[in-house]
Protein backbone atom coordinates (compact mmCIF):
# COMPACT_ATOMS: atom_id res chain seq x y z
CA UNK A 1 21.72 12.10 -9.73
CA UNK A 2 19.37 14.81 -10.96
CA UNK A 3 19.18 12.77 -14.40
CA UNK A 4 18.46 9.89 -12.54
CA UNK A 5 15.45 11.32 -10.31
CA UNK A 6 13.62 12.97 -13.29
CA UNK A 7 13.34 10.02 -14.73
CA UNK A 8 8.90 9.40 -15.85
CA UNK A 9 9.26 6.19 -14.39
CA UNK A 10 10.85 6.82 -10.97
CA UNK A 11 8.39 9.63 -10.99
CA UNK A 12 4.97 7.54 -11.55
CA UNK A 13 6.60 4.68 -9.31
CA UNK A 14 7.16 7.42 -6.55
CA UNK A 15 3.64 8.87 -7.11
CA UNK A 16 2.06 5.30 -7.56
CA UNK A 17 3.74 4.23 -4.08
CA UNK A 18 1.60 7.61 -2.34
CA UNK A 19 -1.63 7.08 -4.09
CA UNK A 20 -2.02 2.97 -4.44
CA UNK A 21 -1.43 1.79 -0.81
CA UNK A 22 -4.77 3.63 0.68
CA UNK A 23 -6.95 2.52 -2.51
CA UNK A 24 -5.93 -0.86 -2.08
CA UNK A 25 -7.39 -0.43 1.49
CA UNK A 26 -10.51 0.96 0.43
CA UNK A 27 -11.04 -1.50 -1.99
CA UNK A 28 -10.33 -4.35 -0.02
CA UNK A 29 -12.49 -2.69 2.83
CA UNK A 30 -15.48 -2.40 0.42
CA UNK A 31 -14.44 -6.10 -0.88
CA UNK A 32 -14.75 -7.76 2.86
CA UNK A 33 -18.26 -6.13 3.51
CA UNK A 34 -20.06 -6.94 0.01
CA UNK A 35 -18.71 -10.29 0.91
CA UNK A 36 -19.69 -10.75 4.74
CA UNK A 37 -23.38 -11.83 3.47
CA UNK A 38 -23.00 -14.37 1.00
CA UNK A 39 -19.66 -15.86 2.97
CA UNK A 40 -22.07 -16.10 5.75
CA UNK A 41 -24.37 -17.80 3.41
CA UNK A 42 -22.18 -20.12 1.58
CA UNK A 43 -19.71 -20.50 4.73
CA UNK A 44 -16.29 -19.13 3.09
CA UNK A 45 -15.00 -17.89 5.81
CA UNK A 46 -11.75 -18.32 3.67
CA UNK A 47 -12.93 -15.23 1.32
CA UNK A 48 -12.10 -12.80 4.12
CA UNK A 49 -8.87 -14.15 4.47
CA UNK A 50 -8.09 -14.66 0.65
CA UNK A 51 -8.98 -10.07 0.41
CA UNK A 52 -6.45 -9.64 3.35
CA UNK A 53 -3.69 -11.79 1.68
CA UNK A 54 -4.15 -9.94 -1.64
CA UNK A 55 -4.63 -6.47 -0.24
CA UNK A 56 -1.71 -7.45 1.54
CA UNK A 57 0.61 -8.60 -1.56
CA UNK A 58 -0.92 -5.31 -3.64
CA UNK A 59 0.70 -3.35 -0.96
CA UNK A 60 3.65 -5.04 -0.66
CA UNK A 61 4.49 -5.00 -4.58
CA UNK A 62 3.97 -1.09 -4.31
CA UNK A 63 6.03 -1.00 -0.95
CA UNK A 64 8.68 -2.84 -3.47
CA UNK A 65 8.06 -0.54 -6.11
CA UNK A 66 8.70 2.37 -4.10
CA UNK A 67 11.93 0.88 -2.32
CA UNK A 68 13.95 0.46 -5.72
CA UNK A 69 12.53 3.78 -6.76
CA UNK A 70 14.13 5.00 -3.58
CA UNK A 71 17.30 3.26 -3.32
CA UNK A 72 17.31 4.37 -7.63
CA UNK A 73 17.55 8.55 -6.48
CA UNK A 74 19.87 7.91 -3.71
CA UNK A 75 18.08 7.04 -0.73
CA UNK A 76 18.41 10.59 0.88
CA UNK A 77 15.70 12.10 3.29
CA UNK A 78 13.86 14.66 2.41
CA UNK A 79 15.24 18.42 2.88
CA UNK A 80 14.19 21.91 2.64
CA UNK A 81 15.73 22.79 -0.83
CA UNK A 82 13.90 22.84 -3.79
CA UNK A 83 14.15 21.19 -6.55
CA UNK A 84 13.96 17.64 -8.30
CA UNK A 85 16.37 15.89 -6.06
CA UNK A 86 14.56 16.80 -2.66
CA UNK A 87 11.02 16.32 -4.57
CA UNK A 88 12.14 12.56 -5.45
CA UNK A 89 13.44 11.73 -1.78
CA UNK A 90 9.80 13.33 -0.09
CA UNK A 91 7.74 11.17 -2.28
CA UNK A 92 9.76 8.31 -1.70
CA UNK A 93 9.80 8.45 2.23
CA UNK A 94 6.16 9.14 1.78
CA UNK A 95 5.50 6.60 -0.11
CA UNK A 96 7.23 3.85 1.83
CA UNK A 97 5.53 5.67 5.02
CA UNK A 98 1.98 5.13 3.79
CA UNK A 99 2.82 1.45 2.43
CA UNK A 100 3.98 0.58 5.75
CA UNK A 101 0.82 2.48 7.47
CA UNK A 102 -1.90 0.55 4.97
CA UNK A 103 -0.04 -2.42 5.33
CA UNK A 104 -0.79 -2.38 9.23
CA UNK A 105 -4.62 -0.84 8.48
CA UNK A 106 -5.29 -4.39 6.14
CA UNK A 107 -3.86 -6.56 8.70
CA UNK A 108 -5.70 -3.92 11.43
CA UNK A 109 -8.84 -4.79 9.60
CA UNK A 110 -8.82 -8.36 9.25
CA UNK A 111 -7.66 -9.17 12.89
CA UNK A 112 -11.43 -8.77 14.22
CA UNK A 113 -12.36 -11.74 11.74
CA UNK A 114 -9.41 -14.03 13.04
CA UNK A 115 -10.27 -13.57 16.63
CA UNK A 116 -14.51 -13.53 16.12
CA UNK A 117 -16.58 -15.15 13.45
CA UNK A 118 -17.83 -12.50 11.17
CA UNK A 119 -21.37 -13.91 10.75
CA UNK A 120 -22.61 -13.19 13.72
């Protein structure tokens, strides 16, 4: 199993599923407010929408990602010991734990839109 978790690209997967998720956030944060003007303007309300639902599927690919990763070392939690094994299995619980956190945050952030109109 050690083979298996050393492996480059479990590693980057593991380290892509920690890192991705909250940039996606930000960038579909900064997205939705460069936009609010000129959807206002032009009336595309739909733009908002269309940055939630790819935000959404970015973080879901990586929440994906992460899973097989996981489920690829063993799916065990995260222990005291060091080494590669226990490495693999904390950035893999970490990494599904802050998919699953920005996932909520995107939807968190485009609720506010759904229930008011943005342009005002």
């Amino acid at each position: 199993m050690a083979a298996r978790a050393e492996s480059n690209g479990t590693l980057a997967a593991l380290t892509t599923g920690v890192v991705l998720p909250p940039l996606v956030w930000l960038v579909a944060f900064a997205v939705r407010y460069v936009l609010v003007e000129a959807a206002c303007d032009l009336g595309w309300r739909w733009a908002h929408v269309a940055t939630t639902v790819t935000a959404l599927v970015a973080v879901g690919v990586v929440a994906a990602l992460v899973w097989r990763s996981w489920l690829a070392v063993g799916r065990g939690w995260p222990s005291a010991g060091g080494g590669v094994v226990p490495r693999t299995n904390f950035l893999a619980v970490l990494g599904l734990l802050t998919s699953g956190l920005f996932l909520l945050a995107v939807v968190a952030q485009e609720l506010p839109a759904l229930v008011m109109n943005p342009c005002h």
